[in-house]
N, C-alpha and C. Protein backbone atom coordinates (compact mmCIF):
# COMPACT_ATOMS: atom_id res chain seq x y z
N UNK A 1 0.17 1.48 3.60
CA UNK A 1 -0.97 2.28 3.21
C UNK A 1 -2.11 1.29 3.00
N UNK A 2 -3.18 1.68 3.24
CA UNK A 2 -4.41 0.73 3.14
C UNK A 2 -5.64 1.45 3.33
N UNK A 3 -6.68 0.87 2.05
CA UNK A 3 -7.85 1.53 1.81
C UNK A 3 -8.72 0.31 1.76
N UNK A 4 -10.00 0.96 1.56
CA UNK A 4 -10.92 -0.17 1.37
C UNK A 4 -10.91 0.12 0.04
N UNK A 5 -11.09 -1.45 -0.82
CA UNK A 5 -11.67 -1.55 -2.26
C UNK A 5 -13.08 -0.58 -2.63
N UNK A 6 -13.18 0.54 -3.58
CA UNK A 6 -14.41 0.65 -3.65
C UNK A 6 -14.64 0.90 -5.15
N UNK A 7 -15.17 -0.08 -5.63
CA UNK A 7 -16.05 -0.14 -7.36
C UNK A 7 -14.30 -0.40 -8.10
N UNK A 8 -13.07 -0.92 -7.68
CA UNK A 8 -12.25 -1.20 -8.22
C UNK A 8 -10.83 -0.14 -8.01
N UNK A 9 -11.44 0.56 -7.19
CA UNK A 9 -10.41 1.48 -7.12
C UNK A 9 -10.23 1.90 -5.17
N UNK A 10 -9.34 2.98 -4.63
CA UNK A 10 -8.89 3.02 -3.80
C UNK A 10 -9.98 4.52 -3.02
N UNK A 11 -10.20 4.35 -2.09
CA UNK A 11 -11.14 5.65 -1.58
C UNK A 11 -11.19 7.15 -1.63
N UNK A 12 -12.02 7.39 -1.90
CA UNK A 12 -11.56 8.97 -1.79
C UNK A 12 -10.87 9.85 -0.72
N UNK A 13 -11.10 9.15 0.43
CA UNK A 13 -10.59 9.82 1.44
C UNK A 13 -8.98 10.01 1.64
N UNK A 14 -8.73 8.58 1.31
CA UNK A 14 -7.05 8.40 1.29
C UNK A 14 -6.49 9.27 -0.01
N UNK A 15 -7.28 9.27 -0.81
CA UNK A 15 -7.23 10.36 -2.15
C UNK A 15 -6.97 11.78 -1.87
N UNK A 16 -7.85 11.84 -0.64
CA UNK A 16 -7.81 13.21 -0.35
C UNK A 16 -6.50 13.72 0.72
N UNK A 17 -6.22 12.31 1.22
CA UNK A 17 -5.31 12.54 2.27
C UNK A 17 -3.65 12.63 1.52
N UNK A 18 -3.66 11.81 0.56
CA UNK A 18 -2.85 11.91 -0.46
C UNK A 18 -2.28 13.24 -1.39
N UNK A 19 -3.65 13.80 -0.98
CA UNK A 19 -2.95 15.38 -1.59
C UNK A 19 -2.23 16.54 -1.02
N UNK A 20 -2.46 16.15 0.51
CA UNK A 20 -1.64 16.78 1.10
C UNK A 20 -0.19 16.61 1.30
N UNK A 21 0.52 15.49 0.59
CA UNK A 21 1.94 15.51 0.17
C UNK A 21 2.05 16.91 -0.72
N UNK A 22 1.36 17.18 -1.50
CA UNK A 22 1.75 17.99 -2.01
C UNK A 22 2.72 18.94 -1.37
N UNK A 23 2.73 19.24 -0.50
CA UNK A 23 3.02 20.20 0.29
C UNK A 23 4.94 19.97 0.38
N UNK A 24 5.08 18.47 -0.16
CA UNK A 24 6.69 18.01 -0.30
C UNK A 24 7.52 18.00 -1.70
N UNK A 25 5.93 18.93 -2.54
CA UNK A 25 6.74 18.64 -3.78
C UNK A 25 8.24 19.33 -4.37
N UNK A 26 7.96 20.02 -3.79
CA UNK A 26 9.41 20.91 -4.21
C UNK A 26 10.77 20.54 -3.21
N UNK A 27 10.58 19.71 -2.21
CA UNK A 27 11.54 18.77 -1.79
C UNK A 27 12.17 17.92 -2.45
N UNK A 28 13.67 18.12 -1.55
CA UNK A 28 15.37 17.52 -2.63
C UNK A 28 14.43 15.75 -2.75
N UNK A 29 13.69 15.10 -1.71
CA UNK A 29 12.76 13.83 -2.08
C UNK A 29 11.69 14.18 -1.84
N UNK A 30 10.86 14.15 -3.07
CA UNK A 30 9.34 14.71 -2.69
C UNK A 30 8.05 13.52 -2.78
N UNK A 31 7.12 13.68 -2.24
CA UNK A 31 6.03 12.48 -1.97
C UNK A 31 7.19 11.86 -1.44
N UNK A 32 6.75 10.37 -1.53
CA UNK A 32 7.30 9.35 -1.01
C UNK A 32 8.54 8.79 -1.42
N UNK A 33 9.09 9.95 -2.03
CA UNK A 33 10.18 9.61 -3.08
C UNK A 33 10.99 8.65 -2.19
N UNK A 34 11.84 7.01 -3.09
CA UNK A 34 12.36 6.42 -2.03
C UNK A 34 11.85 5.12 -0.92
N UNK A 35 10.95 5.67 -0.25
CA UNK A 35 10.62 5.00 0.78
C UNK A 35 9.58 3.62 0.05
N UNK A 36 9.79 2.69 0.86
CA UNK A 36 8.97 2.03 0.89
C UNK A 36 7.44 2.06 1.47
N UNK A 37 6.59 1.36 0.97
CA UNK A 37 4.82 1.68 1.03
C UNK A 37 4.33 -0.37 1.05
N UNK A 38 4.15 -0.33 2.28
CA UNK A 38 3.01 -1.71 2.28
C UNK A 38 1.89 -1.40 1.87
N UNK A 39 1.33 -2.07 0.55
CA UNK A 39 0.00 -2.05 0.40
C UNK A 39 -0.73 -3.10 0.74
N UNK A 40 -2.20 -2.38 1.21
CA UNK A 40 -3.37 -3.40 1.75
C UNK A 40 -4.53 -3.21 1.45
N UNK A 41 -5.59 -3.86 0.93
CA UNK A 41 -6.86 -3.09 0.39
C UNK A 41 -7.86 -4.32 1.60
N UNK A 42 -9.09 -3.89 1.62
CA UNK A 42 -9.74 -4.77 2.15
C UNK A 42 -11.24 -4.53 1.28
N UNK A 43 -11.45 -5.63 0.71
CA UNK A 43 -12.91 -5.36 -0.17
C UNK A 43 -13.77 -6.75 -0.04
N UNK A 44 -14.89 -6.83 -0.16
CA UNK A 44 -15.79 -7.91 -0.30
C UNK A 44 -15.54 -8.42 -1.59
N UNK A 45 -14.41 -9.58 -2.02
CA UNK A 45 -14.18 -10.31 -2.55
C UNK A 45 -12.71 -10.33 -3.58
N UNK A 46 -12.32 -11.41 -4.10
CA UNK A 46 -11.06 -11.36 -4.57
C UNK A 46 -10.61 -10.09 -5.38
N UNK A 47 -11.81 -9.96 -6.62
CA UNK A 47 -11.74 -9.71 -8.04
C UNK A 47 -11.67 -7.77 -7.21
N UNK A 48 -12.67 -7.61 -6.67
CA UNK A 48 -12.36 -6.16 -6.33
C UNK A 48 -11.38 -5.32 -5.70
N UNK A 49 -10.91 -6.75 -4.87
CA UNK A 49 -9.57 -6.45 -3.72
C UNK A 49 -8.49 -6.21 -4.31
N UNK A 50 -7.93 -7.55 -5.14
CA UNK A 50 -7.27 -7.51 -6.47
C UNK A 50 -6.90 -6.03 -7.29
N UNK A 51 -8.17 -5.56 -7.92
CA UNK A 51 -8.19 -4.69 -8.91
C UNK A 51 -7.88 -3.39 -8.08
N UNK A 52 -8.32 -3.19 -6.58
CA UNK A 52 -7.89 -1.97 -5.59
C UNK A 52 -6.34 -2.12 -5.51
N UNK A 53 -6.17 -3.53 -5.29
CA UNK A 53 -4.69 -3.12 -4.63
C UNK A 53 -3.58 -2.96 -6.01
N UNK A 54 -4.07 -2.92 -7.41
CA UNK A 54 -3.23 -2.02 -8.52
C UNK A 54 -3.54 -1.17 -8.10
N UNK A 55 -4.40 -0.28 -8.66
CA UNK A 55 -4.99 0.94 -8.02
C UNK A 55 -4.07 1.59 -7.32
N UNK A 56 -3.96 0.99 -5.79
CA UNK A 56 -3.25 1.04 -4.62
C UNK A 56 -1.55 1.30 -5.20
N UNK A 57 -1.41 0.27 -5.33
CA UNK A 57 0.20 0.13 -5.79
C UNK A 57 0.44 1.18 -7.00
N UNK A 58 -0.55 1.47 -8.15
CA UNK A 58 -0.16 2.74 -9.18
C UNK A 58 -0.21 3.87 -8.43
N UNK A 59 -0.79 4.02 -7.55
CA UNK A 59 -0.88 5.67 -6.52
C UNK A 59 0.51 5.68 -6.06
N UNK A 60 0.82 4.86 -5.20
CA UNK A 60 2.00 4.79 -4.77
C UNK A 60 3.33 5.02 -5.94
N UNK A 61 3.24 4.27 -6.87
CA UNK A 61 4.74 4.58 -7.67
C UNK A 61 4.37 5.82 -8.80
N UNK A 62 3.20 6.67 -8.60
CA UNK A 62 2.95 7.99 -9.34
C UNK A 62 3.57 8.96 -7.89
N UNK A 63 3.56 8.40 -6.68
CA UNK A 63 4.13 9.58 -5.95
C UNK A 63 5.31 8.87 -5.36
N UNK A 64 6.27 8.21 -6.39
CA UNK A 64 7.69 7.99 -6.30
C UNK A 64 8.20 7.16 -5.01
N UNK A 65 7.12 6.21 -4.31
CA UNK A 65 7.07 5.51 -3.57
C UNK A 65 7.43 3.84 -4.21
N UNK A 66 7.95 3.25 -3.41
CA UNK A 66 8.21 1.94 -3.85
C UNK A 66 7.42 0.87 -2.87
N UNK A 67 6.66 0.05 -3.98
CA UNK A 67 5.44 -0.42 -2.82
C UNK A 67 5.83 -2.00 -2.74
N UNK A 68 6.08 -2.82 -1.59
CA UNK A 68 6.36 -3.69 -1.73
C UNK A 68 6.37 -5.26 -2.40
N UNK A 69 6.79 -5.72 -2.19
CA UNK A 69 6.58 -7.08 -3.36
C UNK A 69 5.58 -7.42 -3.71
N UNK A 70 4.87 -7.82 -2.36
CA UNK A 70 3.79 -8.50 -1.49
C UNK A 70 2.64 -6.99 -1.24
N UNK A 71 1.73 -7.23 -1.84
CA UNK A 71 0.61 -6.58 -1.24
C UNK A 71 -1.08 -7.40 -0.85
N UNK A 72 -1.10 -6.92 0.16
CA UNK A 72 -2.31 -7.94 0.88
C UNK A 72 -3.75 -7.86 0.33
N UNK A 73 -4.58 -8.52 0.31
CA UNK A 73 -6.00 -8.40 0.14
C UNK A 73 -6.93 -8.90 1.35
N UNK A 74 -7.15 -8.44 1.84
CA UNK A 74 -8.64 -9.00 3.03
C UNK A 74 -9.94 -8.96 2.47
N UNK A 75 -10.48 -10.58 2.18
CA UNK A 75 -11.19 -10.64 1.56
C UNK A 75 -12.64 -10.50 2.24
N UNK A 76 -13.23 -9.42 2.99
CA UNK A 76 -14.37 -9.35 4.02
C UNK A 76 -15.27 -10.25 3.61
N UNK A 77 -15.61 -11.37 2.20
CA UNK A 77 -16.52 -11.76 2.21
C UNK A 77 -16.18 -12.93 2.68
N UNK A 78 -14.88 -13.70 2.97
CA UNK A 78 -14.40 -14.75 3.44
C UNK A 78 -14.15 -14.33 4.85
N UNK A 79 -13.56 -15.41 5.30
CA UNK A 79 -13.00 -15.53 6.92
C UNK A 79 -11.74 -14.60 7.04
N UNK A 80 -11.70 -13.23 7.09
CA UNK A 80 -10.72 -12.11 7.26
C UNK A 80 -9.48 -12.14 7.21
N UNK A 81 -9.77 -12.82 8.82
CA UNK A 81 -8.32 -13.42 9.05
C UNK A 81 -7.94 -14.47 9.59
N UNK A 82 -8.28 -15.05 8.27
CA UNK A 82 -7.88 -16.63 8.38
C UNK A 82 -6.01 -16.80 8.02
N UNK A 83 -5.70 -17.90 8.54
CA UNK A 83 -3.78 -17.79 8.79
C UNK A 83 -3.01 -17.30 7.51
N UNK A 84 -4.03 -17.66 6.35
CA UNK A 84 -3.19 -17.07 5.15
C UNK A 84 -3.39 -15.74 4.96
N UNK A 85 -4.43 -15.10 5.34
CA UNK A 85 -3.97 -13.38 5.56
C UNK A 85 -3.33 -12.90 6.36
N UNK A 86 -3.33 -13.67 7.88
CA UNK A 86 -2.78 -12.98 8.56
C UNK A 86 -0.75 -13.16 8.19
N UNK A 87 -0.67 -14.43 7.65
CA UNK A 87 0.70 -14.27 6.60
C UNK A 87 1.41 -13.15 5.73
N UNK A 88 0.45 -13.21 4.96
CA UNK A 88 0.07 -12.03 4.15
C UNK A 88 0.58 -10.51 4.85
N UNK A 89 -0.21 -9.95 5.60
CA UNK A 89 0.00 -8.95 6.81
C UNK A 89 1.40 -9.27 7.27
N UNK A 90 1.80 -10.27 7.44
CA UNK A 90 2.88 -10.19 8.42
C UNK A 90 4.06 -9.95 7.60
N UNK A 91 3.80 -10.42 6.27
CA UNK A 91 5.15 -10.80 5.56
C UNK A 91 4.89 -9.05 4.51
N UNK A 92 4.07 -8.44 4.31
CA UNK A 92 4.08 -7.11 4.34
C UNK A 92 4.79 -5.88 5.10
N UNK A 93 4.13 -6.51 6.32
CA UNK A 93 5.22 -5.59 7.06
C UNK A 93 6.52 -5.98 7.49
N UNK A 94 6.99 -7.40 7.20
CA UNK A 94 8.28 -7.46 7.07
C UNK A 94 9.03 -6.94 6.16
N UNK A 95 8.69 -6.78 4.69
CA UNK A 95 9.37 -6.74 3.58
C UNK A 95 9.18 -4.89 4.29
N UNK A 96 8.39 -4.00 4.54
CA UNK A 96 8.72 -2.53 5.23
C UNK A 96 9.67 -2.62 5.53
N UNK A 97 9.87 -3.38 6.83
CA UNK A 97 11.16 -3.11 7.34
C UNK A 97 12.24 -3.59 7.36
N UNK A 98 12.60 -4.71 6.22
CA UNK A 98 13.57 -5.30 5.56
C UNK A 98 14.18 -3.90 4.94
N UNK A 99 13.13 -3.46 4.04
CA UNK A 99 13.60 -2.27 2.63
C UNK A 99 14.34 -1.34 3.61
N UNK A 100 13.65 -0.68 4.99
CA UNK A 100 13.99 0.18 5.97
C UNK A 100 15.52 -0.36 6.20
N UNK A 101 15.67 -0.80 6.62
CA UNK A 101 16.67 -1.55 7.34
C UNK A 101 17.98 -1.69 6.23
N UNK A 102 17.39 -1.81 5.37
CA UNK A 102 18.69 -2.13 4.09
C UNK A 102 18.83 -0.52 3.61
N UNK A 103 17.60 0.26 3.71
CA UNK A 103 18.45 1.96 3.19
C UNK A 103 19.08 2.37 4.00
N UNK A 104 18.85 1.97 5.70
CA UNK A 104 19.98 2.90 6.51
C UNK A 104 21.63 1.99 6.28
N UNK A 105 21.48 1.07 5.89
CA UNK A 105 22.44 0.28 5.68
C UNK A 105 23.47 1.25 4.60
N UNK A 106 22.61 1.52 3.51
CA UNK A 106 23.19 2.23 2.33
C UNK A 106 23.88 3.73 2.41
N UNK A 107 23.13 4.19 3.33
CA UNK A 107 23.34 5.87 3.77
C UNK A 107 24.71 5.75 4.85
């Protein structure tokens, strides 16, 4: 999941897109119950990116999602994607499909 940082928090849009789980609440796993969630924020600078991707990560474990270890920041006011983000990114979506990979293991 990934939003842009805005004033410290996560966008409205994904906010809005977020409410349409609703629609799983009365499911035997409802929201994201379970699954794993890569988070990623991208904001003009550490301190805001930072403070989005809690934000980010509390959305996620209020809709019973488990968000990974590792969550990324793209810092737009620096060099984007310079090798330590693109690390970052990579080792995000590894730990996805590590978690993936170890629940079908379990089932």
């Amino acid at each position: 999941m990934s939003s842009p940082g805005y004033h410290g928090g996560i966008s409205g849009l994904l906010k809005n897109a977020l409410d349409y789980l609703e629609v799983l609440a009365a499911e035997p796993r409802p929201y994201l119950h379970g699954k794993a969630v890569g988070c990623i924020v991208a904001a003009a600078g550490w301190q805001a990116g930072a403070t989005s991707l809690m934000s980010l990560r509390s959305t996620v474990h209020a809709l019973r999602g488990w968000p990974t270890a590792l969550g990324a920041v793209v810092n737009s006011s620096a060099k984007p994607f310079d090798p330590k983000t693109r690390d970052q990114l990579s080792t995000v979506g590894r730990q996805v499909l590590d978690f993936a990979r170890a629940r079908v293991e379990l089932c």
